[in-house]
Protein backbone atom coordinates (compact mmCIF):
# COMPACT_ATOMS: atom_id res chain seq x y z
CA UNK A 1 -17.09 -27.30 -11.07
CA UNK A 2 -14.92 -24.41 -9.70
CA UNK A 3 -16.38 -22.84 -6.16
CA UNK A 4 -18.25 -20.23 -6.50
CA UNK A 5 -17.72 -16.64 -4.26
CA UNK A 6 -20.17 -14.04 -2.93
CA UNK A 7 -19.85 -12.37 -6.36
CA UNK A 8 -21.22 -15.05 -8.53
CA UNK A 9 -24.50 -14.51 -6.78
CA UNK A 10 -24.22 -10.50 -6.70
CA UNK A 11 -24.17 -10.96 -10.45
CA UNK A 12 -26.81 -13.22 -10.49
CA UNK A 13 -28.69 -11.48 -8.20
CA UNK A 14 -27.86 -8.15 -11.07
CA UNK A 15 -28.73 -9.80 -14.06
CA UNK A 16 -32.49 -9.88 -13.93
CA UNK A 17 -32.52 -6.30 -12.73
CA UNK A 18 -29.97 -4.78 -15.77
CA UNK A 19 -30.32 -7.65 -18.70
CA UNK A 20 -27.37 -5.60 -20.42
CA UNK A 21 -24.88 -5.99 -17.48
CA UNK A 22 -21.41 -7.63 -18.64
CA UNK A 23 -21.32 -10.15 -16.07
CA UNK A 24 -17.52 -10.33 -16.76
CA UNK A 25 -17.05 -6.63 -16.38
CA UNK A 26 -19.27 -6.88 -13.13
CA UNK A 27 -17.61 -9.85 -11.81
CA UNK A 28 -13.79 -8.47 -11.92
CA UNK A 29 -14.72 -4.66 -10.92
CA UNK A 30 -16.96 -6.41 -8.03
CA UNK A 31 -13.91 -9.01 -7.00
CA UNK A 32 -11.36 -6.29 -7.29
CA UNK A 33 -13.16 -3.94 -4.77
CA UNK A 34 -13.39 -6.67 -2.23
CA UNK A 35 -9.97 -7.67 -2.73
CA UNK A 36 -8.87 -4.28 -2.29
CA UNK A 37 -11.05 -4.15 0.91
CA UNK A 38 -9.71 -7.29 2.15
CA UNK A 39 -5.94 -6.37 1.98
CA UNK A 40 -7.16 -2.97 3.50
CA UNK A 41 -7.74 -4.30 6.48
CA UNK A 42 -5.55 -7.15 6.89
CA UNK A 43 -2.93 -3.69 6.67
CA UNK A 44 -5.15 -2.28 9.41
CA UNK A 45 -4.75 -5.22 11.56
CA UNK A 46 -1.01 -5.22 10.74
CA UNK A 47 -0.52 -1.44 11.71
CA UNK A 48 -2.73 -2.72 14.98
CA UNK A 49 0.01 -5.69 15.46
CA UNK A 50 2.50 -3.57 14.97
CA UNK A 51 1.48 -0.76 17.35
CA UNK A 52 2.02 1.53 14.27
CA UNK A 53 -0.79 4.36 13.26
CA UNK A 54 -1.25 5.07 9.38
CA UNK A 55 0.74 8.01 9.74
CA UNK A 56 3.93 6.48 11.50
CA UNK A 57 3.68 3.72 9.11
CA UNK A 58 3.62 5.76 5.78
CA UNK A 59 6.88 7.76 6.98
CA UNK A 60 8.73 4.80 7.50
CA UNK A 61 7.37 3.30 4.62
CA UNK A 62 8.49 6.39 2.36
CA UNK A 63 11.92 6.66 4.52
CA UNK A 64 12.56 2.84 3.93
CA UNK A 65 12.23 3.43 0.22
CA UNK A 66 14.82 6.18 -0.23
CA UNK A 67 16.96 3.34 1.26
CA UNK A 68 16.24 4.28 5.28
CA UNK A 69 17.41 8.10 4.93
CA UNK A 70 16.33 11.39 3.19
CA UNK A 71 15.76 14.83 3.84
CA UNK A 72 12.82 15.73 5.73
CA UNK A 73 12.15 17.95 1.95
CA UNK A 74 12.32 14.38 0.43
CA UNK A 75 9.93 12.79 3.19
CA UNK A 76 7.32 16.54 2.68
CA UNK A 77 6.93 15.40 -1.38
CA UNK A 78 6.97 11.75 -0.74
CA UNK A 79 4.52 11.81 1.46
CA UNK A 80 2.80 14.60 -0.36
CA UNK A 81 2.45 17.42 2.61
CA UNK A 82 4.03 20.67 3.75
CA UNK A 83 6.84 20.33 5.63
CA UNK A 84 5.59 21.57 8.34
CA UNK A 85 3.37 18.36 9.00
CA UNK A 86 6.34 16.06 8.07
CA UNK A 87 8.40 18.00 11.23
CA UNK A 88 5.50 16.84 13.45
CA UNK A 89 5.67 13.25 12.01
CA UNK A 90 9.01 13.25 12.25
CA UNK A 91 8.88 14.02 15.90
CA UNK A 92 6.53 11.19 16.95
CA UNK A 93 8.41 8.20 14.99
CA UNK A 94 11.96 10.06 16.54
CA UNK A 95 10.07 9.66 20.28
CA UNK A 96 9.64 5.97 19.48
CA UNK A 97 13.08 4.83 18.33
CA UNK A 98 12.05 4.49 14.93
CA UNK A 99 13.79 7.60 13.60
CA UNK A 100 16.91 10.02 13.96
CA UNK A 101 18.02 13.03 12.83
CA UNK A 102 21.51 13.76 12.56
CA UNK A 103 23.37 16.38 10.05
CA UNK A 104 23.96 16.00 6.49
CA UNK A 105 26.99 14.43 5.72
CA UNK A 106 27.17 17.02 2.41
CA UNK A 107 25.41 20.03 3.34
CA UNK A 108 25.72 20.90 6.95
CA UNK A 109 22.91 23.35 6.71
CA UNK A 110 20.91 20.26 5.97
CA UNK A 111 19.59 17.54 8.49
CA UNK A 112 18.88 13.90 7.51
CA UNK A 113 16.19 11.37 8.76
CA UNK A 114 17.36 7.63 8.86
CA UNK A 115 15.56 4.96 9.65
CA UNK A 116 16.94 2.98 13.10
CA UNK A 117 17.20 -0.87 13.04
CA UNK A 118 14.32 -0.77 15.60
CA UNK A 119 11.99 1.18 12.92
CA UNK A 120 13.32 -0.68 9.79
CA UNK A 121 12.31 -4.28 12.31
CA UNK A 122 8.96 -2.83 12.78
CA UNK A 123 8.45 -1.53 9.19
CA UNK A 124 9.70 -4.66 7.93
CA UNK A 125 7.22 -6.97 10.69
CA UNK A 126 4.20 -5.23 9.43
CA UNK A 127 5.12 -5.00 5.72
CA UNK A 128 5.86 -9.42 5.88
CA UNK A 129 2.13 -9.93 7.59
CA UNK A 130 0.47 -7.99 4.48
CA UNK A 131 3.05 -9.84 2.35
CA UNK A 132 1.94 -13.48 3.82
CA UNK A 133 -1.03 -12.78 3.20
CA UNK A 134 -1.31 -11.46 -0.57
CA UNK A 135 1.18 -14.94 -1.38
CA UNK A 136 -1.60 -16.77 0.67
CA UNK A 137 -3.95 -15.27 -1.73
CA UNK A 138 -2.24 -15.33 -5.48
CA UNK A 139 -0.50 -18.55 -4.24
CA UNK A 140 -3.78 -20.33 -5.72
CA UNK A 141 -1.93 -18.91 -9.23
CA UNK A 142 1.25 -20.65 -11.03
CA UNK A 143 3.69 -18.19 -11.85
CA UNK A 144 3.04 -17.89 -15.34
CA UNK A 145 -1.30 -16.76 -14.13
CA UNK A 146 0.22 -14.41 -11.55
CA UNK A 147 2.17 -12.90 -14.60
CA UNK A 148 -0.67 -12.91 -17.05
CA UNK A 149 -3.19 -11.36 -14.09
CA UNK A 150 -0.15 -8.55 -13.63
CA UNK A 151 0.26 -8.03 -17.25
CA UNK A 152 -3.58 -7.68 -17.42
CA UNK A 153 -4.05 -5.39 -14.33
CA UNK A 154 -1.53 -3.12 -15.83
CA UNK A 155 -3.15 -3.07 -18.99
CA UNK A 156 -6.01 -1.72 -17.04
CA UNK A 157 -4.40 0.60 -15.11
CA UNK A 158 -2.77 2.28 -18.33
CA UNK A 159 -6.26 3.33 -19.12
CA UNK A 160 -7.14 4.54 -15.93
CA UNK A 161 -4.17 6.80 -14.99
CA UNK A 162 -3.98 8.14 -18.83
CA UNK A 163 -7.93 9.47 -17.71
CA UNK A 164 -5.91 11.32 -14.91
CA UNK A 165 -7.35 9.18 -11.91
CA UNK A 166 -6.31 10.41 -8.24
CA UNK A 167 -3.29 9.75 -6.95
CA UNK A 168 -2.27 6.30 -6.87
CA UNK A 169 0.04 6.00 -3.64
């Protein structure tokens, strides 16, 4: 018999109360939200780790993904703010090491933001502990379940975004 989890008895616990409840549907929304919980705060306790706030780690997060430089422009719609919030993000990671500016190598009215080795090592440290983690957890899947449960969550997610959900960053 496989072990059970805390949602086998929510569900149970459910049933009695709403005799029409898909326990299947109720299981994997249930599971999902604590799973989603659960890597929410192992990335909390990361960004702790790491000495990194939310904010300092999303800009190097969104820097590291344009390949460790962009315009501060780029970094303002990335990050989805006016760039006048982005300056004073800028600012802090810059104070730490993390971050410099230096001019545009094709428009000199134009300043770009690249990401120091120090900030890509401490981008890169907190990103691997969330990683560890989510292998620790899908590692109890072969390869060919972890591609069937992807294939399936996107399946799922085709529905929800084509309802116009929020914004999924």
């Amino acid at each position: 018999m496989e072990r059970r989890d805390w949602t086998d008895g929510h569900v149970e616990r459910w049933r009695p109360v709403l005799p029409e409840l898909d326990a299947d549907v109720e299981g994997a929304v249930t599971r999902m939200k604590k799973l989603s919980v659960h890597l929410r705060r192992v990335r909390e306790q990361s960004l702790i780790d790491f000495d990194l706030d939310r904010q300092e780690f999303d800009t190097l997060h969104k820097l590291a993904g344009r390949g460790g430089t962009a315009a501060p422009s780029e970094l303002a719609a990335d990050l989805d703010l006016a760039p006048a919030s982005v300056t004073g993000r800028l600012d802090a990671v810059e104070r730490r090491g993390f971050v410099r500016r230096t001019p545009s190598t094709t428009d000199r009215r134009r300043v770009d933001v690249v990401l120091t080795d120090e900030g890509r090592s401490t981008w890169l440290g907190a990103m691997a502990f969330l990683g560890h983690e989510e292998e620790r957890l899908l590692g109890v899947l072969d390869a060919d379940e972890r591609a069937l449960l992807n294939d399936m969550l996107r399946r799922v997610m085709v529905v929800a975004e084509d309802r116009g959900g929020a914004a999924w960053d």
